[in-house]
N, C-alpha and C. Protein backbone atom coordinates (compact mmCIF):
# COMPACT_ATOMS: atom_id res chain seq x y z
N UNK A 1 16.44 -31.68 -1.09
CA UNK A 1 16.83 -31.44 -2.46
C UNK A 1 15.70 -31.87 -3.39
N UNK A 2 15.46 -30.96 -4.99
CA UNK A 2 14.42 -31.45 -5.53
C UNK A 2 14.83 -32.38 -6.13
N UNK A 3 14.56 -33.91 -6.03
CA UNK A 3 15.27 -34.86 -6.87
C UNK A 3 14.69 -34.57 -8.00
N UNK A 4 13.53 -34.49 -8.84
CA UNK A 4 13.19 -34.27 -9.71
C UNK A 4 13.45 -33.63 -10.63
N UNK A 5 14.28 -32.48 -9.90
CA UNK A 5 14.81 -31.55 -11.16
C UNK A 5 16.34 -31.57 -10.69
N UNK A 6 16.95 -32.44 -9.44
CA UNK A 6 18.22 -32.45 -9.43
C UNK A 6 18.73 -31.07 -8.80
N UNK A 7 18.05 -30.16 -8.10
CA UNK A 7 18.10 -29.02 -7.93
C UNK A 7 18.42 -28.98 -6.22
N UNK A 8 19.18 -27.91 -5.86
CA UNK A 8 19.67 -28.15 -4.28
C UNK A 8 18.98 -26.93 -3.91
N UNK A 9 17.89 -25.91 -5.21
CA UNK A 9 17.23 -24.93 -4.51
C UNK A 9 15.53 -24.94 -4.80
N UNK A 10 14.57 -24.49 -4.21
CA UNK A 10 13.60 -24.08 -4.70
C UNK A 10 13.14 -22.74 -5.14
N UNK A 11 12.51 -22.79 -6.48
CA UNK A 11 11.89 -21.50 -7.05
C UNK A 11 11.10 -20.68 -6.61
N UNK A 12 11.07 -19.24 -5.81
CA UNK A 12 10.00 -18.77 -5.81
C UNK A 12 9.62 -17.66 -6.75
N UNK A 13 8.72 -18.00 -8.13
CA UNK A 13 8.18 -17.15 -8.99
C UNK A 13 7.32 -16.11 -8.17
N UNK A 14 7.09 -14.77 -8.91
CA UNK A 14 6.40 -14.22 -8.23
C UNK A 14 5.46 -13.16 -9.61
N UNK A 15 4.37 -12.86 -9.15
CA UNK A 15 3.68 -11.90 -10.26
C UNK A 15 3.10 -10.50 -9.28
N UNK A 16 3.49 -9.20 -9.82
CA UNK A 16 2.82 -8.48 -8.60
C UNK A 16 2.11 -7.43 -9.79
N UNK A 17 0.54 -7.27 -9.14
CA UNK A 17 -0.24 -6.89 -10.19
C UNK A 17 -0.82 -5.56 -9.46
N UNK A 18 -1.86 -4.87 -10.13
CA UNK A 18 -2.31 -3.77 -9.28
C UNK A 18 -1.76 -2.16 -9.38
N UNK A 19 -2.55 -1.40 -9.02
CA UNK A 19 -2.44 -0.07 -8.79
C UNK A 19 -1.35 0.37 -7.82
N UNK A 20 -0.66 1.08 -7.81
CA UNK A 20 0.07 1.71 -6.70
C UNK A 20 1.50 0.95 -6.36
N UNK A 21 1.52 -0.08 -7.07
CA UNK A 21 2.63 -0.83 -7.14
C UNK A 21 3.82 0.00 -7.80
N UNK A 22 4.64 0.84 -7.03
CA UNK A 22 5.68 1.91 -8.08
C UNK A 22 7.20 1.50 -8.10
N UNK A 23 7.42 0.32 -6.89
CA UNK A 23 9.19 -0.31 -6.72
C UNK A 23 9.26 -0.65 -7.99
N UNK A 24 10.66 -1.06 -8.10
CA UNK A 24 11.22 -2.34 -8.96
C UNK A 24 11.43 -2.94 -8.09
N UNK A 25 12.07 -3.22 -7.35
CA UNK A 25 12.42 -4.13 -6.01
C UNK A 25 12.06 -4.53 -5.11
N UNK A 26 11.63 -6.19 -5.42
CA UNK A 26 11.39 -6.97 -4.14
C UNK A 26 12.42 -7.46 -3.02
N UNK A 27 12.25 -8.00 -1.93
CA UNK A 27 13.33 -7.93 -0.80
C UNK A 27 13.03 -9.44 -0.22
N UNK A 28 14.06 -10.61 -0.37
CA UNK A 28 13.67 -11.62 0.16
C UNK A 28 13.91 -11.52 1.94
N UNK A 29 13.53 -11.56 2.87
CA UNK A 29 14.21 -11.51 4.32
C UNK A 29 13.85 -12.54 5.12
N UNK A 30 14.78 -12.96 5.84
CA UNK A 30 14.91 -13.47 6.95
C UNK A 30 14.54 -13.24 8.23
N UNK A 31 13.14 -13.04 9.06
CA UNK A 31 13.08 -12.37 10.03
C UNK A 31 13.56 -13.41 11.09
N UNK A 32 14.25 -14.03 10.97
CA UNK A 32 14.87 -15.01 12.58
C UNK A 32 16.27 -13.70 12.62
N UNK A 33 16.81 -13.39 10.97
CA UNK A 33 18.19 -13.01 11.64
C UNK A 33 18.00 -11.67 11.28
N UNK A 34 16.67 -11.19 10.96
CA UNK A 34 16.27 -9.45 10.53
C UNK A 34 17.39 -9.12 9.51
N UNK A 35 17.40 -9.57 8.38
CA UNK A 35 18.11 -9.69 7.58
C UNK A 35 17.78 -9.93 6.03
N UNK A 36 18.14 -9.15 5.14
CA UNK A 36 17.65 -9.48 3.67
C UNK A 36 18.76 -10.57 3.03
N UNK A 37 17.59 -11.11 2.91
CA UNK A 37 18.58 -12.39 2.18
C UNK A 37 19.10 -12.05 0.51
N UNK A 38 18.54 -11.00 0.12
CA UNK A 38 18.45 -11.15 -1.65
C UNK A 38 17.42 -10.13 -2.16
N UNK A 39 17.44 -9.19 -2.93
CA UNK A 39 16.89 -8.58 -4.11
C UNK A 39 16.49 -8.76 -5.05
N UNK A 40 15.43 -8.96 -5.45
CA UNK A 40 14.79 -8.79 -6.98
C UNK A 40 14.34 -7.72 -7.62
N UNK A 41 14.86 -7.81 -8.36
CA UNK A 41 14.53 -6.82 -9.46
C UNK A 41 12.63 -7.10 -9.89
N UNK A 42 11.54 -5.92 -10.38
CA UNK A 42 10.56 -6.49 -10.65
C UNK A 42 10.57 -6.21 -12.21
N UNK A 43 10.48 -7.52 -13.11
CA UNK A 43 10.50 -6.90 -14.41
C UNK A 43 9.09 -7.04 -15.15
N UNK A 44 8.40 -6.76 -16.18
CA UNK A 44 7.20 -7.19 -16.35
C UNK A 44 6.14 -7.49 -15.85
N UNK A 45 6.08 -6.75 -14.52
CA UNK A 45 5.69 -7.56 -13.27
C UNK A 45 5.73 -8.82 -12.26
N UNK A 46 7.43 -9.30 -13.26
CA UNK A 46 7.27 -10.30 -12.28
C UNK A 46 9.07 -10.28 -11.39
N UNK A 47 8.80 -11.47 -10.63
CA UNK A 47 10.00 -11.10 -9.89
C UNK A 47 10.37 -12.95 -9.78
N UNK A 48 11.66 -13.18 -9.75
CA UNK A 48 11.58 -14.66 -8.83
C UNK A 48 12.79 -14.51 -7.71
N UNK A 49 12.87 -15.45 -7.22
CA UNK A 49 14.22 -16.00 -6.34
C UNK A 49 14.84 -17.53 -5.94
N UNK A 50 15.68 -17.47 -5.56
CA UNK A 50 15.86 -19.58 -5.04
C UNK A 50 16.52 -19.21 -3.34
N UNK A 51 16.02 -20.48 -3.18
CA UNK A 51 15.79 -20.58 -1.89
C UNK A 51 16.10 -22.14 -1.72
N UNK A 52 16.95 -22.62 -0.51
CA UNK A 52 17.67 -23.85 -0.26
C UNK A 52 16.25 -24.64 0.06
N UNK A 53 16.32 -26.25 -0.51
CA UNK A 53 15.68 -26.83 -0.89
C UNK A 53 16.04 -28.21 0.29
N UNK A 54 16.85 -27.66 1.21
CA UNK A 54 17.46 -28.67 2.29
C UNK A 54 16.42 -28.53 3.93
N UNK A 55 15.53 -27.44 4.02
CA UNK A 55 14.95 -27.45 5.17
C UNK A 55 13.86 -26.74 4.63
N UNK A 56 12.87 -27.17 5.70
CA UNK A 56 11.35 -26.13 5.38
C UNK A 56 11.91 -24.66 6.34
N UNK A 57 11.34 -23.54 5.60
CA UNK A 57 11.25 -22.46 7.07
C UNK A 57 10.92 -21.54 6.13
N UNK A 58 10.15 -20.99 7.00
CA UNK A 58 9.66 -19.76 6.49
C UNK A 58 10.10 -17.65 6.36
N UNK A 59 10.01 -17.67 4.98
CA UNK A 59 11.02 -16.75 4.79
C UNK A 59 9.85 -15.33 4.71
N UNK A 60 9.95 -14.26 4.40
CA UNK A 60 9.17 -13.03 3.93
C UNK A 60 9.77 -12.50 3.09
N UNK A 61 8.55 -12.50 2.08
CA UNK A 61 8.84 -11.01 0.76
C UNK A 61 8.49 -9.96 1.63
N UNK A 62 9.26 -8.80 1.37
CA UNK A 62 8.80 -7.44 1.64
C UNK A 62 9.07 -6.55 0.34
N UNK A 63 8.18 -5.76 0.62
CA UNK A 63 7.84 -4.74 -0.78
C UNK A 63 7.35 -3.41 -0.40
N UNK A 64 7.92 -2.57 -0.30
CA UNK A 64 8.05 -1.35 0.03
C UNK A 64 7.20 -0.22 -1.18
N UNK A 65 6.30 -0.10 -1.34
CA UNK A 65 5.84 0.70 -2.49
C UNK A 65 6.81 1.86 -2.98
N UNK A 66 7.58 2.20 -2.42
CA UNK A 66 8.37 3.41 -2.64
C UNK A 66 9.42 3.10 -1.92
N UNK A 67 10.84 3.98 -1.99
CA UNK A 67 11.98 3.52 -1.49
C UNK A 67 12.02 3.82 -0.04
N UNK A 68 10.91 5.35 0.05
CA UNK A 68 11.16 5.63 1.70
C UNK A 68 10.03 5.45 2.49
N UNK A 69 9.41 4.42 1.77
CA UNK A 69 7.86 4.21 2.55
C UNK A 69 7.76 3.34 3.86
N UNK A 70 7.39 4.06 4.82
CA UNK A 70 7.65 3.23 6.54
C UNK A 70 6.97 1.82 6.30
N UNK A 71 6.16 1.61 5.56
CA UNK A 71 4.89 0.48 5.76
C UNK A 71 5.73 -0.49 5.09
N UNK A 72 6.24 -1.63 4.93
CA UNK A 72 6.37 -2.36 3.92
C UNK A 72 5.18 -3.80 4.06
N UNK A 73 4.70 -3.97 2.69
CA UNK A 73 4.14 -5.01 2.84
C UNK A 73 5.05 -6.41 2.76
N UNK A 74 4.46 -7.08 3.88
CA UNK A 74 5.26 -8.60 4.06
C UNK A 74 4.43 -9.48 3.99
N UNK A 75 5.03 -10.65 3.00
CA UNK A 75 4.67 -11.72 3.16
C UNK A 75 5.15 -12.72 3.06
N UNK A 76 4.65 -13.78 4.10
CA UNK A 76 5.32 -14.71 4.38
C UNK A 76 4.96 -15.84 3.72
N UNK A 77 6.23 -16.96 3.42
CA UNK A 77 5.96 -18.22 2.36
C UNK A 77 7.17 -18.99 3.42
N UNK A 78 6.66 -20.66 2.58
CA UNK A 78 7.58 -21.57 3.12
C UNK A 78 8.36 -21.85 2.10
N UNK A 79 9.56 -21.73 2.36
CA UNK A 79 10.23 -22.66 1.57
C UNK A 79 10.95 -23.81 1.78
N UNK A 80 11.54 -24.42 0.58
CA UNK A 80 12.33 -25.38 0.77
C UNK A 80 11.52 -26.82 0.87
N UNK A 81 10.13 -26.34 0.60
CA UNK A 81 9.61 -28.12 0.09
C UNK A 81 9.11 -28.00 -1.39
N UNK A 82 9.66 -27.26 -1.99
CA UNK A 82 9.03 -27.58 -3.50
C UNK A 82 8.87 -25.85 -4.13
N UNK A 83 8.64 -25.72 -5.00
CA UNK A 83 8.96 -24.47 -5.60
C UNK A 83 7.28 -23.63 -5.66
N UNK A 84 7.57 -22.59 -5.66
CA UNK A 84 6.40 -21.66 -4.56
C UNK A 84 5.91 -20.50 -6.41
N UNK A 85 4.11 -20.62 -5.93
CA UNK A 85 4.43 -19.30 -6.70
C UNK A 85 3.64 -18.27 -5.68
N UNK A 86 3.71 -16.67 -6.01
CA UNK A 86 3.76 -15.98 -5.24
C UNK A 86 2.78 -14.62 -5.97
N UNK A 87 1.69 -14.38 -5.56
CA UNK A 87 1.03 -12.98 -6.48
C UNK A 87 0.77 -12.06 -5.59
N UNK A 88 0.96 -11.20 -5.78
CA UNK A 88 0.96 -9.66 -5.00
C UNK A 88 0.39 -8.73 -5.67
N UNK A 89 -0.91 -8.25 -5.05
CA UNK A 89 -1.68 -7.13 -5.61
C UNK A 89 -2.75 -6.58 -4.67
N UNK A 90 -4.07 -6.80 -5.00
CA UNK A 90 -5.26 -6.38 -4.10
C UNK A 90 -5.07 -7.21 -3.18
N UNK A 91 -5.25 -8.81 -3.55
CA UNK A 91 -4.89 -9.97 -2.71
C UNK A 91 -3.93 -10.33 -2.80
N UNK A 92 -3.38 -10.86 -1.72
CA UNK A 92 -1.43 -11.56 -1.70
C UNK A 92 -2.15 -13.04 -1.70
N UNK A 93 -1.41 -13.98 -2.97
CA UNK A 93 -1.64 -15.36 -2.70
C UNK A 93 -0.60 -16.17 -2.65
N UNK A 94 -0.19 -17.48 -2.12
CA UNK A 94 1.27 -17.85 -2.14
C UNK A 94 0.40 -19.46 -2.37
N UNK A 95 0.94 -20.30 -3.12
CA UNK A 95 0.92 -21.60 -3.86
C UNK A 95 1.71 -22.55 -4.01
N UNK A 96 1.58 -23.61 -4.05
CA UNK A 96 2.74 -24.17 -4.41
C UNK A 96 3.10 -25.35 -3.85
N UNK A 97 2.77 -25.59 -2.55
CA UNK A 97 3.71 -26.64 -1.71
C UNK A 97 2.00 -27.28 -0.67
N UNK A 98 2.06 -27.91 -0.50
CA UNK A 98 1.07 -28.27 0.36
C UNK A 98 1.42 -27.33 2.10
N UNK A 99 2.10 -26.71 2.38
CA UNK A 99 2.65 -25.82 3.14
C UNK A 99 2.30 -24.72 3.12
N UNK A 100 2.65 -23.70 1.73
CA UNK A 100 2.62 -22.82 1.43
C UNK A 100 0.67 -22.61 0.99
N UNK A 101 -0.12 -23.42 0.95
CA UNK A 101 -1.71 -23.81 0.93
C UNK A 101 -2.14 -23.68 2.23
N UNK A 102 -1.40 -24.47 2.80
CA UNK A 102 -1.84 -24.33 4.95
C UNK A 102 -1.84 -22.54 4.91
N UNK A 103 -0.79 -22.39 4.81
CA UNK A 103 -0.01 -20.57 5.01
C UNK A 103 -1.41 -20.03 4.68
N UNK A 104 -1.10 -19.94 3.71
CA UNK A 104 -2.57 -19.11 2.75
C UNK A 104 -3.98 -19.86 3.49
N UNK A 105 -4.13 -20.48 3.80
CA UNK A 105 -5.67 -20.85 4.61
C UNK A 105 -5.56 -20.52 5.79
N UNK A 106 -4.72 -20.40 6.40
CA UNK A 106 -4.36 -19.57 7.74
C UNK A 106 -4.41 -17.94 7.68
N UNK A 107 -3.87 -17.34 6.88
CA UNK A 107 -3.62 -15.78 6.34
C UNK A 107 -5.06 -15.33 5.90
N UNK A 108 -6.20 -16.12 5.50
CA UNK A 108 -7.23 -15.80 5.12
C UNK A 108 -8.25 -16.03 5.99
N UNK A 109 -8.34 -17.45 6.41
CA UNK A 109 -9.20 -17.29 7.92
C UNK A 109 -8.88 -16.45 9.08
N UNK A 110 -7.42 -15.68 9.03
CA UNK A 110 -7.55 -14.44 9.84
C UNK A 110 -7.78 -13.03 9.75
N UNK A 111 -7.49 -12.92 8.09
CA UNK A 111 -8.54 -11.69 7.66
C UNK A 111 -9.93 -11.59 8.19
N UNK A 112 -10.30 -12.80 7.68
CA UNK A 112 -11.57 -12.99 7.58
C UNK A 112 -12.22 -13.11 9.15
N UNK A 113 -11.05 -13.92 10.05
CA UNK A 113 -12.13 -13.65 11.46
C UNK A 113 -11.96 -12.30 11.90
N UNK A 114 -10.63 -11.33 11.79
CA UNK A 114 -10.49 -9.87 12.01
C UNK A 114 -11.36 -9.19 11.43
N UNK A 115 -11.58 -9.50 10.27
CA UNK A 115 -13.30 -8.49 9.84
C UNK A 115 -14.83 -8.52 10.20
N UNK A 116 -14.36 -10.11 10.54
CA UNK A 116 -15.77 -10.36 11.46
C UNK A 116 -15.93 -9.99 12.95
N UNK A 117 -14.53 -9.46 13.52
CA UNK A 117 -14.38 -9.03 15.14
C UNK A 117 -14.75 -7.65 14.87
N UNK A 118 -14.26 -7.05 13.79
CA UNK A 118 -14.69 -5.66 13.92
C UNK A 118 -16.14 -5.36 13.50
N UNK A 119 -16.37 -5.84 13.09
CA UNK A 119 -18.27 -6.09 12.61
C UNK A 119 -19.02 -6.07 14.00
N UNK A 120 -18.66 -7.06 14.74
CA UNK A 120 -19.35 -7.57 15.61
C UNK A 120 -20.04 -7.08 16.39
N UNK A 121 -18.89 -5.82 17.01
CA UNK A 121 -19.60 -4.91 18.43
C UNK A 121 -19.01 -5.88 19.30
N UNK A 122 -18.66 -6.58 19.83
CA UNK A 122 -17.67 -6.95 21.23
C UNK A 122 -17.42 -5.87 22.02
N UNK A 123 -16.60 -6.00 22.74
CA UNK A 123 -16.22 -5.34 23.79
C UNK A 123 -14.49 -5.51 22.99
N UNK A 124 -13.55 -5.12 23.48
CA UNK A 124 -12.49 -5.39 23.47
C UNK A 124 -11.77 -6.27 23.88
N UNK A 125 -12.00 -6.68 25.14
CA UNK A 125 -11.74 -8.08 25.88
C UNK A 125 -12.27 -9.38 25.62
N UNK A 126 -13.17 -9.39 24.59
CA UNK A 126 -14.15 -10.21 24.46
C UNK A 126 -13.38 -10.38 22.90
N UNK A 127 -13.12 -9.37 22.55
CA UNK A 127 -12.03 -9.94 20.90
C UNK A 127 -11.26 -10.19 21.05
N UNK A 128 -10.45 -10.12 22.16
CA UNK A 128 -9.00 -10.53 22.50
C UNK A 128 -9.04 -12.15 22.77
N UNK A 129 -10.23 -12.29 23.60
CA UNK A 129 -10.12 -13.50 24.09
C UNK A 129 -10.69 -14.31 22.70
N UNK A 130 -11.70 -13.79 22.06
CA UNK A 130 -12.01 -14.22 20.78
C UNK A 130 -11.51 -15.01 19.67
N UNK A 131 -10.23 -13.87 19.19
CA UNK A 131 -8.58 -13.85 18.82
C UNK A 131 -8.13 -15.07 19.35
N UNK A 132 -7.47 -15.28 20.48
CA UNK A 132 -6.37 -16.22 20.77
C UNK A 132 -7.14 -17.34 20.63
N UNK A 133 -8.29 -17.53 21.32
CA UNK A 133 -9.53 -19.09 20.91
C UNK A 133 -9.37 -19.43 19.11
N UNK A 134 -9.29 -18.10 18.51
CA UNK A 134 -8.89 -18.33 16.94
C UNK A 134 -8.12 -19.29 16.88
N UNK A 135 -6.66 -18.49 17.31
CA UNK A 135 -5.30 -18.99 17.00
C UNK A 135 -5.14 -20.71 17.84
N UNK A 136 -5.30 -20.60 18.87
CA UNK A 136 -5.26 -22.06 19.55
C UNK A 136 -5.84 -22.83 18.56
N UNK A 137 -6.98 -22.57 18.22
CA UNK A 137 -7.93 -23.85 17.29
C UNK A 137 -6.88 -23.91 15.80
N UNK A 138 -5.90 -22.65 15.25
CA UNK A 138 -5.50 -22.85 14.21
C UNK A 138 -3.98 -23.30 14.37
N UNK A 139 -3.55 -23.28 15.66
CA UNK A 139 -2.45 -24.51 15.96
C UNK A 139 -2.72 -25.01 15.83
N UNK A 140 -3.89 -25.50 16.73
CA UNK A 140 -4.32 -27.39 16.43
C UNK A 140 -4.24 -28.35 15.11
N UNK A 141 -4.77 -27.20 14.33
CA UNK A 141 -5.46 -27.45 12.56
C UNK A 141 -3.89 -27.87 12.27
N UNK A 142 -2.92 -27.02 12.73
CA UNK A 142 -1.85 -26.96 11.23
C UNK A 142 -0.68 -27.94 12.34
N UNK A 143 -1.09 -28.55 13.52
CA UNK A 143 0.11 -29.07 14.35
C UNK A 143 0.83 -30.17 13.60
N UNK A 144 0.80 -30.56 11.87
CA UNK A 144 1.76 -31.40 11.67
C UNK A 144 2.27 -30.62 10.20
N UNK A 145 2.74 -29.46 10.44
CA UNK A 145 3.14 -28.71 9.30
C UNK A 145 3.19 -27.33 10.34
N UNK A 146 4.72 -26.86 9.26
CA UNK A 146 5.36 -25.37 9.97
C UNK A 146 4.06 -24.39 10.13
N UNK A 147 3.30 -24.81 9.84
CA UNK A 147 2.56 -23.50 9.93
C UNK A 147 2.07 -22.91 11.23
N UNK A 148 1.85 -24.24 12.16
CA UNK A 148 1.87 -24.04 13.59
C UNK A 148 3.01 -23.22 14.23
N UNK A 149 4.26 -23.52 14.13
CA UNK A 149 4.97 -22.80 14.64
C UNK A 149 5.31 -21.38 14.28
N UNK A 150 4.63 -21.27 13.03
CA UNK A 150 4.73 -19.99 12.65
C UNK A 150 3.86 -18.87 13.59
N UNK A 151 2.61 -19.45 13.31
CA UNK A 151 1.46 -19.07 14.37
C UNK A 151 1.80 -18.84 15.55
N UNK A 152 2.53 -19.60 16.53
CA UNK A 152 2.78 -19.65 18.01
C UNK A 152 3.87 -18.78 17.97
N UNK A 153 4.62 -18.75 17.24
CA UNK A 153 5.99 -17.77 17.08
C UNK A 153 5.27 -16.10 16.97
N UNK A 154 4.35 -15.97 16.10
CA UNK A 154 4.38 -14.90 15.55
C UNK A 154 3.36 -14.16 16.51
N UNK A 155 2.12 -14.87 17.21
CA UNK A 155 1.78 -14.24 18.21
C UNK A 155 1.89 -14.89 19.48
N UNK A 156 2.87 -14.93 19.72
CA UNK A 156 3.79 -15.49 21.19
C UNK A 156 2.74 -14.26 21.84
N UNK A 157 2.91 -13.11 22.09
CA UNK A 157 2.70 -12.27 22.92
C UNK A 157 1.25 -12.77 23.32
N UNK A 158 0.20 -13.32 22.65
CA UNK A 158 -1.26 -13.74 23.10
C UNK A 158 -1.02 -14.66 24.36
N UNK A 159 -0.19 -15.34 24.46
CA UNK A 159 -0.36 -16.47 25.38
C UNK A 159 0.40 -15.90 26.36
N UNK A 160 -0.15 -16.51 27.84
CA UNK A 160 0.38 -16.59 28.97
C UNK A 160 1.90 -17.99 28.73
N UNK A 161 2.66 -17.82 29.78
CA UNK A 161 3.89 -19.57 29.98
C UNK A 161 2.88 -20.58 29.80
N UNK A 162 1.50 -20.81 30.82
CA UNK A 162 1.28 -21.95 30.74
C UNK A 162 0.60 -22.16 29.38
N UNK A 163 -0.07 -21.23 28.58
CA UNK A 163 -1.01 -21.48 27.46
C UNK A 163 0.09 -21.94 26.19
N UNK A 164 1.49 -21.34 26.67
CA UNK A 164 2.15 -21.00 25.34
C UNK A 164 3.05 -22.65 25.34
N UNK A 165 3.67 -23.11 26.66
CA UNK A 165 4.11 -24.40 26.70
C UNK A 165 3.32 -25.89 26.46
N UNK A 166 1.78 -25.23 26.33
CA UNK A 166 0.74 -26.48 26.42
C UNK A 166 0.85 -26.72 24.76
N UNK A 167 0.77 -25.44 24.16
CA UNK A 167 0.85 -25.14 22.49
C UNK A 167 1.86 -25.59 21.87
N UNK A 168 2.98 -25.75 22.52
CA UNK A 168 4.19 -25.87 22.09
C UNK A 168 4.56 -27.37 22.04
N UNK A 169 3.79 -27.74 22.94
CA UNK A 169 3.59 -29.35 22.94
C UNK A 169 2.98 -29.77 21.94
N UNK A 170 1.98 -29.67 21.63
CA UNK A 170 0.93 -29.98 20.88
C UNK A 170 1.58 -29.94 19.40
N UNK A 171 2.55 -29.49 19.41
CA UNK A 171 3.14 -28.79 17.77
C UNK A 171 4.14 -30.03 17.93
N UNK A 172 4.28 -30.54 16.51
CA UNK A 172 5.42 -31.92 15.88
C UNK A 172 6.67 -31.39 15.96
N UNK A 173 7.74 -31.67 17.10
CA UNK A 173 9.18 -31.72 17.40
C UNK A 173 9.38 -30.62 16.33
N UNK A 174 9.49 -31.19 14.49
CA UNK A 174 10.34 -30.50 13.83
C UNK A 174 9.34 -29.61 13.42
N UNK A 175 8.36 -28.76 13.74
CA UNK A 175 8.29 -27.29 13.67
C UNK A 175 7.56 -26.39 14.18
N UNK A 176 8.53 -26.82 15.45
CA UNK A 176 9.29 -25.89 16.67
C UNK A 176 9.82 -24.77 16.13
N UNK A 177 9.43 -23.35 16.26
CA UNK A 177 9.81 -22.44 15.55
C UNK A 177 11.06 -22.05 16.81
């Protein structure tokens, strides 16, 4: 709970800027239960929502440029340690929480090593293995904050049992995705 403001939810403000942006409607979801938690309306360009202020976990905006567009852009934020802000445009940035800072330094050092794999000339096997050496080193980084488990959750498929139970160790009891 935020004692500070007495509040049993946290805020996530949001600003979405840019070309090609044509919804009104943002989509809060739940991907543990593939499920929209909530709708926003986008007014002025901006959008907010609340979000329970009793556990950390990480939720996704999705934003669909159009109503029947296959692609939706997602992004993912933590909530529930403090109130989040959220900008959506050329760059997606998310702020706010010392959490939601990990998120975003994670989301950008993997742009950034994916643009440098495709630069490179590798082989294919040689980026793969490249890739997961990424991600292992960026468990390590984030093993006392959700952001690890987000990571190990989200590319489970990189690891073999034994790589993925050694990782899973290494990550703090409470976030165990």
């Amino acid at each position: 709970m935020d004692t500070k403001q007495g509040r049993s939810y946290c805020k996530v403000k949001g600003k979405m800027v840019g070309r090609g942006l044509l919804s009104k409607k943002i989509l809060l979801y739940n991907e543990d239960l593939s499920q929209v938690l909530d709708v926003a309306l986008i007014e002025n360009m901006a959008f907010q929502f609340k979000v329970p202020a009793y556990e950390q976990k990480i939720y996704q905006l999705m934003y669909k440029c159009t109503e029947d567009d296959p692609f939706a852009i997602l992004l993912p934020f933590v909530g529930g340690e403090g109130d989040v802000e959220v900008y959506v445009g050329p760059k997606v940035v998310t702020r706010g929480t010392p959490s939601n800072e990990a998120l975003q330094d994670f989301l950008l050092a993997r742009s950034n090593f994916q643009d440098d794999l495709l630069l490179s000339g590798i082989s294919a096997e040689e980026s793969k293995a490249a890739f997961k050496g990424f991600l292992k080193e960026q468990i390590q980084m984030n093993r006392k904050n959700i952001v690890s488990g987000y990571i190990l959750k989200s590319f489970r498929s990189r690891f073999d049992e034994s790589e993925y139970a050694y990782l899973l160790e290494q990550i703090d009891e409470q976030f165990r995705l």
